[in-house]
N, C-alpha and C. Protein backbone atom coordinates (compact mmCIF):
# COMPACT_ATOMS: atom_id res chain seq x y z
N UNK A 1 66.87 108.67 67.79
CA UNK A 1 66.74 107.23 67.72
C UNK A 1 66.72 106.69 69.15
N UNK A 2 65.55 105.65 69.15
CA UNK A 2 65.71 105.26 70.70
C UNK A 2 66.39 104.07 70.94
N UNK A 3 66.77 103.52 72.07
CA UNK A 3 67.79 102.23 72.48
C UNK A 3 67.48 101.59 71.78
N UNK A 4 65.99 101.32 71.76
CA UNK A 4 65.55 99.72 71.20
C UNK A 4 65.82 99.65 70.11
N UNK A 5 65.56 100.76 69.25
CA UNK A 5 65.90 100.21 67.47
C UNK A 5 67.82 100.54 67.34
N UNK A 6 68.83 100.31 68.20
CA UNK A 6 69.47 100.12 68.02
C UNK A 6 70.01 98.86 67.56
N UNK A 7 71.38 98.59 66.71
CA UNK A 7 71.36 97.39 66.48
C UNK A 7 71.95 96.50 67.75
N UNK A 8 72.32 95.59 67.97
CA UNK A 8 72.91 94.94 68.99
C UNK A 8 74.49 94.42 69.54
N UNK A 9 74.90 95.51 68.37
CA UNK A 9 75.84 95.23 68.34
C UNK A 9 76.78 96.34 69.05
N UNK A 10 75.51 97.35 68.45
CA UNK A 10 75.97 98.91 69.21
C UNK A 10 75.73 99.32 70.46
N UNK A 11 74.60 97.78 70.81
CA UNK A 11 74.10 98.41 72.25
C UNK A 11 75.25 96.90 73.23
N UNK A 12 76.19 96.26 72.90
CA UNK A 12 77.11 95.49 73.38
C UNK A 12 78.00 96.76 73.61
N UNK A 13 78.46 97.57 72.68
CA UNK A 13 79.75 98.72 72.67
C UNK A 13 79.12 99.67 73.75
N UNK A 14 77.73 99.81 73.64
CA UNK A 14 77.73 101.10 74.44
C UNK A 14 77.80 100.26 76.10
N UNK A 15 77.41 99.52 76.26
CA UNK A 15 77.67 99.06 77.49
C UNK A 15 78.82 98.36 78.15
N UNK A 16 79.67 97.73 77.15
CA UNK A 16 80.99 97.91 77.37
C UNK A 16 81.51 99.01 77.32
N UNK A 17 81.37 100.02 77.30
CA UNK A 17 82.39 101.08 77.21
C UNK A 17 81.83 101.27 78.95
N UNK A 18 80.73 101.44 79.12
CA UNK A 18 79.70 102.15 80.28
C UNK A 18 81.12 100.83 81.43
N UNK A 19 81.05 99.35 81.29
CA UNK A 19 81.77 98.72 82.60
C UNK A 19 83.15 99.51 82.30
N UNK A 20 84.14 99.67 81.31
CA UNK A 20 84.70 100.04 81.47
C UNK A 20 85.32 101.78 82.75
N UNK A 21 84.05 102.31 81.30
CA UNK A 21 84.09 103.63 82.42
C UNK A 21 84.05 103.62 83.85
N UNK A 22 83.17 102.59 84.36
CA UNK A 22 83.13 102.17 85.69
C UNK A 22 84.30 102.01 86.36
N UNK A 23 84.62 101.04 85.49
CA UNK A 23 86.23 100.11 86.38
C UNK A 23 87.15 101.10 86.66
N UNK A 24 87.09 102.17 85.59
CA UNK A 24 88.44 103.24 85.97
C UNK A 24 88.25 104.34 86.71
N UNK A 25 86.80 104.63 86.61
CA UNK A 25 86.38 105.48 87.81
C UNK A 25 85.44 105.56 89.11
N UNK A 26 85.55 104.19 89.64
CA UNK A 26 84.59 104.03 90.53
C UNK A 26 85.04 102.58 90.91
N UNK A 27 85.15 102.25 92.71
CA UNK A 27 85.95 101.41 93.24
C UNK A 27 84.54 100.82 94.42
N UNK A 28 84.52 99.79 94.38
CA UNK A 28 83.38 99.33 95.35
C UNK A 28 83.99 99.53 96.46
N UNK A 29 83.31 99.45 98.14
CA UNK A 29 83.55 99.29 99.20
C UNK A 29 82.43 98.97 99.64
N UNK A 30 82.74 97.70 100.07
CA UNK A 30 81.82 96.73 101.04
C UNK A 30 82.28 96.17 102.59
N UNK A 31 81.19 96.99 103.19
CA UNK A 31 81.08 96.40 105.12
C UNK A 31 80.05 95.98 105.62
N UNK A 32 80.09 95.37 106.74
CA UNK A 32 79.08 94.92 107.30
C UNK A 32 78.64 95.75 108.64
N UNK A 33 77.46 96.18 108.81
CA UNK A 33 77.11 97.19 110.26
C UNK A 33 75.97 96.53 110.52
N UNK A 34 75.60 96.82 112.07
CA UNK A 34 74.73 96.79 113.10
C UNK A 34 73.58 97.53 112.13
N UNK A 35 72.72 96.53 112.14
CA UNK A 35 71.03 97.64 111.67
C UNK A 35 70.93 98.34 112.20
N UNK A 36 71.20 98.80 113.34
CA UNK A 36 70.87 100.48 113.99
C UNK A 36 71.85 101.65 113.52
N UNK A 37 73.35 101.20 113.38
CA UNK A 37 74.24 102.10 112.60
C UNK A 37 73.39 102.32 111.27
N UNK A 38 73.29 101.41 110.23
CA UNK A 38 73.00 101.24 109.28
C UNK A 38 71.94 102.53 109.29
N UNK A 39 70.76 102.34 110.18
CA UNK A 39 69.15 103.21 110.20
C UNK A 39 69.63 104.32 110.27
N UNK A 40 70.73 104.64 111.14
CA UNK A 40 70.91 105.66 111.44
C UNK A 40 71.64 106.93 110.17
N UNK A 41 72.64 106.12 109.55
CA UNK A 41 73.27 106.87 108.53
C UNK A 41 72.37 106.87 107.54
N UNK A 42 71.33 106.32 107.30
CA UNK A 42 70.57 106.58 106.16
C UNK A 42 69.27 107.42 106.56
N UNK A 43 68.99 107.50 107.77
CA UNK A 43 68.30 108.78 108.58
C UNK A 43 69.07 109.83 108.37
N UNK A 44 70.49 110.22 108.15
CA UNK A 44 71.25 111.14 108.11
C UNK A 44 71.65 111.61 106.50
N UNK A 45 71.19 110.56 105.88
CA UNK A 45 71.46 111.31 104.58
C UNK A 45 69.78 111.64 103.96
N UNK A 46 68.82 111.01 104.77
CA UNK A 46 67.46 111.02 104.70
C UNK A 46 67.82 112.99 104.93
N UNK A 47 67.76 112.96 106.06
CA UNK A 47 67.48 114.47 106.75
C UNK A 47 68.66 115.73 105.67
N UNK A 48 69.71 115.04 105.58
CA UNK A 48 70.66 116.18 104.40
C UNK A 48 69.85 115.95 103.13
N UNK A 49 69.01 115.26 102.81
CA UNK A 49 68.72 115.00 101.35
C UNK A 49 69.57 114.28 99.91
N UNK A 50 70.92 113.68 100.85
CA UNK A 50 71.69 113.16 99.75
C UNK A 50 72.34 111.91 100.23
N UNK A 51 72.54 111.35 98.86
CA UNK A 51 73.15 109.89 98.69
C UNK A 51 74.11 109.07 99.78
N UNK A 52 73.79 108.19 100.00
CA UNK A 52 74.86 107.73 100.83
C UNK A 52 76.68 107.73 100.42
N UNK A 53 77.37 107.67 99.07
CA UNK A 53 77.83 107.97 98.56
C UNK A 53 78.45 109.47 98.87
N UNK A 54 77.43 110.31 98.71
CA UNK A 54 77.79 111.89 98.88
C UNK A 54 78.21 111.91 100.74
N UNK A 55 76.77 111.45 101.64
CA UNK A 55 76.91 111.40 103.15
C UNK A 55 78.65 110.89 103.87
N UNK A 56 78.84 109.62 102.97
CA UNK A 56 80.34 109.22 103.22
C UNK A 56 81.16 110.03 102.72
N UNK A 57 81.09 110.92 101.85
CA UNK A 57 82.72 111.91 101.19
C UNK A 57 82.10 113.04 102.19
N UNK A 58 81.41 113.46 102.37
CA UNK A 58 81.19 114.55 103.40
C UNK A 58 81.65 114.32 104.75
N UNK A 59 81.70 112.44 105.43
CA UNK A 59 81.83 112.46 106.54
C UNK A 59 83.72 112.18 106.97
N UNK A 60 83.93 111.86 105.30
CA UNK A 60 85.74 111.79 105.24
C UNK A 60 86.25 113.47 105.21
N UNK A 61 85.32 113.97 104.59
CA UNK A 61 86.08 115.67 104.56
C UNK A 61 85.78 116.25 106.28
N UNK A 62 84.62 115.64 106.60
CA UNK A 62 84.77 116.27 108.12
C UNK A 62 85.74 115.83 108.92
N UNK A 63 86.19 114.10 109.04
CA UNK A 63 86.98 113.95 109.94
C UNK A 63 88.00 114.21 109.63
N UNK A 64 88.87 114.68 107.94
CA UNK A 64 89.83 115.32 107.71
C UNK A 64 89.99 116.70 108.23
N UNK A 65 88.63 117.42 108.35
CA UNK A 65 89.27 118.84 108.32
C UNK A 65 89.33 118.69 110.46
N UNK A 66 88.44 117.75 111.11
CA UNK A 66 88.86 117.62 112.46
C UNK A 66 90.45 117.26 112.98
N UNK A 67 90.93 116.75 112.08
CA UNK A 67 92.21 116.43 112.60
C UNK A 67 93.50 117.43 111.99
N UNK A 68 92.79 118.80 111.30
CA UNK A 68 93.78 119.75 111.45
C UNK A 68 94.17 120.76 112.24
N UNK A 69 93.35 120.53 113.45
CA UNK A 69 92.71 121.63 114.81
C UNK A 69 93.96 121.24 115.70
């Protein structure tokens, strides 16, 4: 069965459940950068091939594992 011939009542539940799921597992973070920082980190997840999302937990596990030296 596809979305559309769902009824509307089911497609209110399924998307409330979906903000929920959100709220408990996923936390916004919002900053403001220089357009050249900005070009640059998304040149950098350009060249790794992954999400900015992924580029930032990769760049917290690096400066974690730098400050066990």
């Amino acid at each position: 069965m596809s979305y559309k011939k769902l009824a509307d009542s089911t497609k209110r539940l399924i998307s409330q459940n979906a903000v929920n799921y959100n709220k408990a597992n996923y936390k916004q973070l919002k900053f403001q950068l220089r357009p050249e920082i900005v070009a640059e980190f998304d040149s950098l997840c350009a060249m790794e091939g992954i999400s900015k999302a992924e580029m930032f937990r990769q760049l917290l596990k690096f400066y974690k594992n730098s400050q066990k030296i």
